[in-house]
N, C-alpha and C. Protein backbone atom coordinates (compact mmCIF):
# COMPACT_ATOMS: atom_id res chain seq x y z
N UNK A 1 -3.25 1.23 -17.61
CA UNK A 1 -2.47 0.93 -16.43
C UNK A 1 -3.08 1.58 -15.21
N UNK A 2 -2.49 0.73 -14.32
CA UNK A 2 -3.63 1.55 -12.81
C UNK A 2 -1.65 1.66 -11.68
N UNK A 3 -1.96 2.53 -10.96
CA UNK A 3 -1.09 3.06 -9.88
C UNK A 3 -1.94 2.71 -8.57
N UNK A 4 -1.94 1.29 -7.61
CA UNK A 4 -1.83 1.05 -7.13
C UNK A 4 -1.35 1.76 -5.71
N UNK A 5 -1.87 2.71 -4.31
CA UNK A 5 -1.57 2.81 -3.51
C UNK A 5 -2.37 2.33 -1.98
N UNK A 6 -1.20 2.00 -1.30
CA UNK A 6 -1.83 1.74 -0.71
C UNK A 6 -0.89 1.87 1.07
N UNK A 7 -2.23 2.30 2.19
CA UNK A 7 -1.64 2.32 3.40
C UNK A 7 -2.03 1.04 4.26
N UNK A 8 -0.66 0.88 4.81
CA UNK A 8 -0.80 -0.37 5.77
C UNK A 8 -0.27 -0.17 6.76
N UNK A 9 -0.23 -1.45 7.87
CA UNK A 9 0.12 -0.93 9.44
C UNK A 9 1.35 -1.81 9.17
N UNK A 10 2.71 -1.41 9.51
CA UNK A 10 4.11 -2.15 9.18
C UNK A 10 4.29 -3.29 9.46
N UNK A 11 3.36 -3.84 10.72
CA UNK A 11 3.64 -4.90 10.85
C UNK A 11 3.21 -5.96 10.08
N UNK A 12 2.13 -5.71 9.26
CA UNK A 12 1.59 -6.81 8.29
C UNK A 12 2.06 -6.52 6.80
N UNK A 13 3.12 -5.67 6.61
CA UNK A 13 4.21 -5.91 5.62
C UNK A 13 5.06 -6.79 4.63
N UNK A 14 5.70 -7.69 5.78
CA UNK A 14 6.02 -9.18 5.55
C UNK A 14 4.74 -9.87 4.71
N UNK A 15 3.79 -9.68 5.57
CA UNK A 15 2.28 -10.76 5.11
C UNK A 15 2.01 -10.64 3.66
N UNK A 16 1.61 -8.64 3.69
CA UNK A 16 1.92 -8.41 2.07
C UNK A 16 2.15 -9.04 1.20
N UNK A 17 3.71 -8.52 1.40
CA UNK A 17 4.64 -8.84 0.36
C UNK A 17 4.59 -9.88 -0.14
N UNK A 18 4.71 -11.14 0.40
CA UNK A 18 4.60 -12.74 0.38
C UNK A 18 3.57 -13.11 0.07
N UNK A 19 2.08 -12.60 -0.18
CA UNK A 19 1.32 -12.41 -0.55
C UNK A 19 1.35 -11.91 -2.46
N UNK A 20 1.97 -11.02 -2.24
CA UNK A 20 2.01 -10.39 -3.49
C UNK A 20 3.07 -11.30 -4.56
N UNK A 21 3.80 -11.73 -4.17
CA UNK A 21 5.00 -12.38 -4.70
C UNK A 21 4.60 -13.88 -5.14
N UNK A 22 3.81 -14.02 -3.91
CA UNK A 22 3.63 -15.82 -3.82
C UNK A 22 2.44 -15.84 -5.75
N UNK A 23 1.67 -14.99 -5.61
CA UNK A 23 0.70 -14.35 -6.89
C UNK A 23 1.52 -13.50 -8.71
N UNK A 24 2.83 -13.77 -8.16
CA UNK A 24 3.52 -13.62 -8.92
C UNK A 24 3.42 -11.80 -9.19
N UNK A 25 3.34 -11.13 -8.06
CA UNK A 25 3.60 -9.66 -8.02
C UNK A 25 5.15 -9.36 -7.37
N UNK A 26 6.25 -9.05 -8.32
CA UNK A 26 6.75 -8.67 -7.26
C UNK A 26 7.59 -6.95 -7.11
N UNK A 27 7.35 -6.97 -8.36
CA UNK A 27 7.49 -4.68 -8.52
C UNK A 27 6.56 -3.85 -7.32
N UNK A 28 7.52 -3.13 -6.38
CA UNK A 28 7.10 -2.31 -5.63
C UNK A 28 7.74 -1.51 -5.17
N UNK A 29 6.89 -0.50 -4.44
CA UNK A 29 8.09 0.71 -4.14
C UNK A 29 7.47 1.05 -2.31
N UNK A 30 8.37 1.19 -1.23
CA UNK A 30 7.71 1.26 -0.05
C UNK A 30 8.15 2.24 0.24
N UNK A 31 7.43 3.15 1.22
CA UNK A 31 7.67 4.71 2.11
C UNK A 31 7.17 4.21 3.34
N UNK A 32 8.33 4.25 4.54
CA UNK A 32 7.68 4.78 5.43
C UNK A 32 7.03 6.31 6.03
N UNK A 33 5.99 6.38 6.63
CA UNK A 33 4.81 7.46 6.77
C UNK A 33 5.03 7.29 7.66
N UNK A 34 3.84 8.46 8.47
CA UNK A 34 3.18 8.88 9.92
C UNK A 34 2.38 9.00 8.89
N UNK A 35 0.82 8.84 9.66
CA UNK A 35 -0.28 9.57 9.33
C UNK A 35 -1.70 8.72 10.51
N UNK A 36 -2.52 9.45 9.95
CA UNK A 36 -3.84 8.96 10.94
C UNK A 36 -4.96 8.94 9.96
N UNK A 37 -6.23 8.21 10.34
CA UNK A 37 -7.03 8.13 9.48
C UNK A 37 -8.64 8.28 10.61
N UNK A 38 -9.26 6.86 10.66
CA UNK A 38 -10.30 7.27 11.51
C UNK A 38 -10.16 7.09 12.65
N UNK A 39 -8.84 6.56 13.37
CA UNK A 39 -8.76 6.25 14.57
C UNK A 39 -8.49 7.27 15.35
N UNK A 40 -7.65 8.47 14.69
CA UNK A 40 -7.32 10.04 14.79
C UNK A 40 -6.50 9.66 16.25
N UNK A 41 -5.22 8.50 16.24
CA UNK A 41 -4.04 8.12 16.59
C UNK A 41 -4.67 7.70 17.64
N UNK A 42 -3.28 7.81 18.97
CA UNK A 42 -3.83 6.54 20.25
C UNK A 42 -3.31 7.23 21.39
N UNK A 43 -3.69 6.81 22.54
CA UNK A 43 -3.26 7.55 23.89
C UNK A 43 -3.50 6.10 24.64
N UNK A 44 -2.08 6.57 24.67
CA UNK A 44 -1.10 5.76 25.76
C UNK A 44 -1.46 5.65 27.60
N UNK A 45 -0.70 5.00 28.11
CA UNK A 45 -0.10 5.35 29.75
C UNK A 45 -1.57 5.93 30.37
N UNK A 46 -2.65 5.75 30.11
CA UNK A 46 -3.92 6.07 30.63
C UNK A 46 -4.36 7.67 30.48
N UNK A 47 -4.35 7.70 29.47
CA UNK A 47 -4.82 8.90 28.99
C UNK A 47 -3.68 10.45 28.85
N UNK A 48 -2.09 9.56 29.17
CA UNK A 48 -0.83 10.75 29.53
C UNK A 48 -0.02 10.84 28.43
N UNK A 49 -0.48 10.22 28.00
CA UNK A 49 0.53 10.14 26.20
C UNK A 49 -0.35 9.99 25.03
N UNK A 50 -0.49 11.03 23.99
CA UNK A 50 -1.36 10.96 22.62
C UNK A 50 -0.30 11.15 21.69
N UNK A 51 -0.69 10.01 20.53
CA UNK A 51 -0.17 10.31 19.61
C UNK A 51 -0.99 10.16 18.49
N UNK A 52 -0.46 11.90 17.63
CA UNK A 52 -1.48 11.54 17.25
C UNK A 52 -1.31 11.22 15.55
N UNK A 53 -0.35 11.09 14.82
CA UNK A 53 0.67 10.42 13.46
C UNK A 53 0.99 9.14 14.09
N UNK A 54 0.18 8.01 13.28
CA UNK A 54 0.82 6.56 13.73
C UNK A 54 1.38 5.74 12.39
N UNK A 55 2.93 5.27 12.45
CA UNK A 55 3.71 4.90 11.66
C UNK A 55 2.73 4.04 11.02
N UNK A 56 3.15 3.96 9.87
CA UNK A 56 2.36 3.22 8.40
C UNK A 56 3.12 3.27 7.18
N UNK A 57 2.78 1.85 6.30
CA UNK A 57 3.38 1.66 5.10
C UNK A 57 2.88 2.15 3.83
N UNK A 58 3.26 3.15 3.01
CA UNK A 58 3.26 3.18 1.47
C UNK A 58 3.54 2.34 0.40
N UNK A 59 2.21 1.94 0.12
CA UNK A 59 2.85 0.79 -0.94
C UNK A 59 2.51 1.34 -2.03
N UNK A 60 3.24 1.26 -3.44
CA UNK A 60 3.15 1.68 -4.56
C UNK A 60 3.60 0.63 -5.28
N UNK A 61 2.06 0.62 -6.31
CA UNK A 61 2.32 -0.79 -7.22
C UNK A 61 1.74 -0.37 -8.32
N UNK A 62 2.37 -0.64 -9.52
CA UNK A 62 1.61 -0.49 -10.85
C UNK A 62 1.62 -1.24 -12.08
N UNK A 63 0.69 -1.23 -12.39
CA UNK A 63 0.00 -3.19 -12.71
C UNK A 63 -1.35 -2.17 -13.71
N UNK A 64 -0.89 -3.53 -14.98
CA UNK A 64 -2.06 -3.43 -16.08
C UNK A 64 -3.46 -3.42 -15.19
N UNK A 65 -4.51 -3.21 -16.26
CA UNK A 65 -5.89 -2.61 -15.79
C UNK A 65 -6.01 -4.18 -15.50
N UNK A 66 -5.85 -4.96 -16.08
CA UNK A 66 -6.78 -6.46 -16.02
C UNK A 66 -6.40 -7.17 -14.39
N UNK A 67 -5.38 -6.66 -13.71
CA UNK A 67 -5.00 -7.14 -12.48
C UNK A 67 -4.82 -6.06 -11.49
N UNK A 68 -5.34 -5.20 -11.72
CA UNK A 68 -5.64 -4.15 -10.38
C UNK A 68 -6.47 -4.39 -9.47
N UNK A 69 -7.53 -5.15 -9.72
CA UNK A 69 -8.68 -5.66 -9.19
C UNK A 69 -7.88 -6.75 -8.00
N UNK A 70 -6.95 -7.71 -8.42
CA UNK A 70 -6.75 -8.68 -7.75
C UNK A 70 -5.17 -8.52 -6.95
N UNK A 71 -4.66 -7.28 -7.08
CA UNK A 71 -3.88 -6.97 -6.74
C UNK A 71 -4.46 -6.31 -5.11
N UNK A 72 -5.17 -5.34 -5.53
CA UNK A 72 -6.01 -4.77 -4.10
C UNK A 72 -7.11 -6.15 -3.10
N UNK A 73 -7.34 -7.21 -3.45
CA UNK A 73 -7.65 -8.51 -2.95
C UNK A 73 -6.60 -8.81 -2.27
N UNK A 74 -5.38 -9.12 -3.20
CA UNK A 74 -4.08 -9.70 -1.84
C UNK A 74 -4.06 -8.77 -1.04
N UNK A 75 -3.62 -7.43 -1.39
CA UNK A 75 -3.43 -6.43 -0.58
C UNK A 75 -4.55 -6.62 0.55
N UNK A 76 -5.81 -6.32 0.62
CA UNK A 76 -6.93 -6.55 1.41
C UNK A 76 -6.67 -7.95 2.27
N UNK A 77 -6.55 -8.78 1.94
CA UNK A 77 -6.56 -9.74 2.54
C UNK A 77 -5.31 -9.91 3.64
N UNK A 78 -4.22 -10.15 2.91
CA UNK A 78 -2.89 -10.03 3.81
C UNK A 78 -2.55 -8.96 4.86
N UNK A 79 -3.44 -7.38 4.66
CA UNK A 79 -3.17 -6.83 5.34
C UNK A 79 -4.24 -6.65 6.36
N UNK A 80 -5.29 -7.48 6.64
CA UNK A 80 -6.56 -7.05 7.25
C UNK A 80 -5.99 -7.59 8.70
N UNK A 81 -6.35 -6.92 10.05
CA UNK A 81 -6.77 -7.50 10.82
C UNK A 81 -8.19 -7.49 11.71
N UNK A 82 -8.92 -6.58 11.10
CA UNK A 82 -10.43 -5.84 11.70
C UNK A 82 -10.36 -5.28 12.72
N UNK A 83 -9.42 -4.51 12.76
CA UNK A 83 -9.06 -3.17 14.04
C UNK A 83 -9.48 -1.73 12.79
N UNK A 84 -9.69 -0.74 14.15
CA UNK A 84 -9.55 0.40 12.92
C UNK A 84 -8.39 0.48 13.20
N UNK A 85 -7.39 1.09 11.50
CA UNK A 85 -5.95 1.68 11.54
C UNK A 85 -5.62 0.54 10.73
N UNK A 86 -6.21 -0.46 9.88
CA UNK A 86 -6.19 -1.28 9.56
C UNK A 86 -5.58 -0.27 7.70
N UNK A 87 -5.96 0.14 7.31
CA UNK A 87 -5.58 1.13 6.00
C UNK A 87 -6.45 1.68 5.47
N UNK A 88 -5.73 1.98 4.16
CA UNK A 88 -6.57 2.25 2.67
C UNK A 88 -5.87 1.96 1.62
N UNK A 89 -6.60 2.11 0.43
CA UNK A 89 -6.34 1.60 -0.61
C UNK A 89 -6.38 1.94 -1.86
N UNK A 90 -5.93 2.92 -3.05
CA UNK A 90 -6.23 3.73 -3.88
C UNK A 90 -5.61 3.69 -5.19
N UNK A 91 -7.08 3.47 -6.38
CA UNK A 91 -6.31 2.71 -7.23
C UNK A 91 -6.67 4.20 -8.28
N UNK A 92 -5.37 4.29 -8.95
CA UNK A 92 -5.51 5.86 -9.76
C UNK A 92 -5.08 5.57 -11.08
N UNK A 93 -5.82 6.03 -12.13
CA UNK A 93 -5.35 5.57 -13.35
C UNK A 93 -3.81 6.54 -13.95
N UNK A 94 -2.95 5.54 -14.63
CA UNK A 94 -1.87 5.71 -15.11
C UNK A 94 -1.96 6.38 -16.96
N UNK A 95 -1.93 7.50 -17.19
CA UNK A 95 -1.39 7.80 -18.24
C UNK A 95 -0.70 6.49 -19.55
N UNK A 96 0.73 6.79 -18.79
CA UNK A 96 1.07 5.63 -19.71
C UNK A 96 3.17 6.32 -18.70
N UNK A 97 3.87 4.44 -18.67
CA UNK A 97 5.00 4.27 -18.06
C UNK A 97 5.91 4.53 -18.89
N UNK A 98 6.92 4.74 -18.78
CA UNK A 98 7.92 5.19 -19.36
C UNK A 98 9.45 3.95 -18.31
N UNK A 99 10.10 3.21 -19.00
CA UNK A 99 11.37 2.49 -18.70
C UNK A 99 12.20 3.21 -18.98
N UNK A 100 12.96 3.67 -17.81
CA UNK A 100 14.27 4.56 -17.88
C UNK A 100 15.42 4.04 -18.84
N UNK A 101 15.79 2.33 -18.81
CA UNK A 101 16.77 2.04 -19.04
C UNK A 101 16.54 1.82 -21.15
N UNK A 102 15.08 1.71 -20.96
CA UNK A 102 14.95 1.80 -22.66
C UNK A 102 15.78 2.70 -23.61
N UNK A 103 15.64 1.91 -24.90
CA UNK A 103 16.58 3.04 -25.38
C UNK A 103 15.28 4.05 -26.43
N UNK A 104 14.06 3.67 -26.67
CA UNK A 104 13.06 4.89 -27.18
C UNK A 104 11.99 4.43 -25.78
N UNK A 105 11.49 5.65 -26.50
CA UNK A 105 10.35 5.62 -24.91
C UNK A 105 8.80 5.19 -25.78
N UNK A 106 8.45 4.35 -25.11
CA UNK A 106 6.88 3.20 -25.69
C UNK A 106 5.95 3.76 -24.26
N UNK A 107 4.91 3.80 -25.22
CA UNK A 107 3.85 4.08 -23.78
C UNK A 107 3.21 3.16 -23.79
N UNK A 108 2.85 2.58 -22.18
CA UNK A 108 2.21 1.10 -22.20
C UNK A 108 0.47 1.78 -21.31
């Protein structure tokens, strides 16, 4: 199993998702963040306002090894616009899941 994370800019969220769903993904878990990456945030009002934490989406998805690959494709795609601040993407291997509502615990 792979753990799926990933940062996006909120507004291409919607795109995501509908993306992910339309592909028959639809388990996820979202956080909104602050954070910065290479753009190291933005200044405003001509140089009188910096900020420097710019709001962004946490996506958390976790998906067998055989579709991690094409999971980070939608993701990539739906969320691109070729600005920097555009994201990242981080695929971390899973141990093994555990279903709360099960009644023994199976490792997948």
């Amino acid at each position: 199993m792979k753990m799926i994370i990933a940062y996006i800019r909120p507004e291409r969220f919607d795109r995501v998702k509908e993306a992910l769903v339309e592909k028959g993904f639809f388990a996820l878990s979202v956080t909104e963040i602050r954070g910065r990456g290479a753009q190291k945030g933005i200044t405003l009002r001509g140089g009188k306002v910096s900020i420097d934490l710019l709001p962004k989406l946490k996506l958390e998805i976790g998906v067998e090894d055989t579709f991690a690959e094409s999971v980070v494709h939608i993701i990539r795609e739906a969320a691109w616009t070729g600005k920097v601040g555009d994201g990242r993407i981080f695929v971390l291997p899973v141990d093994f899941s555990v279903r709360v509502r099960d009644e023994h615990i199976t490792t997948t």
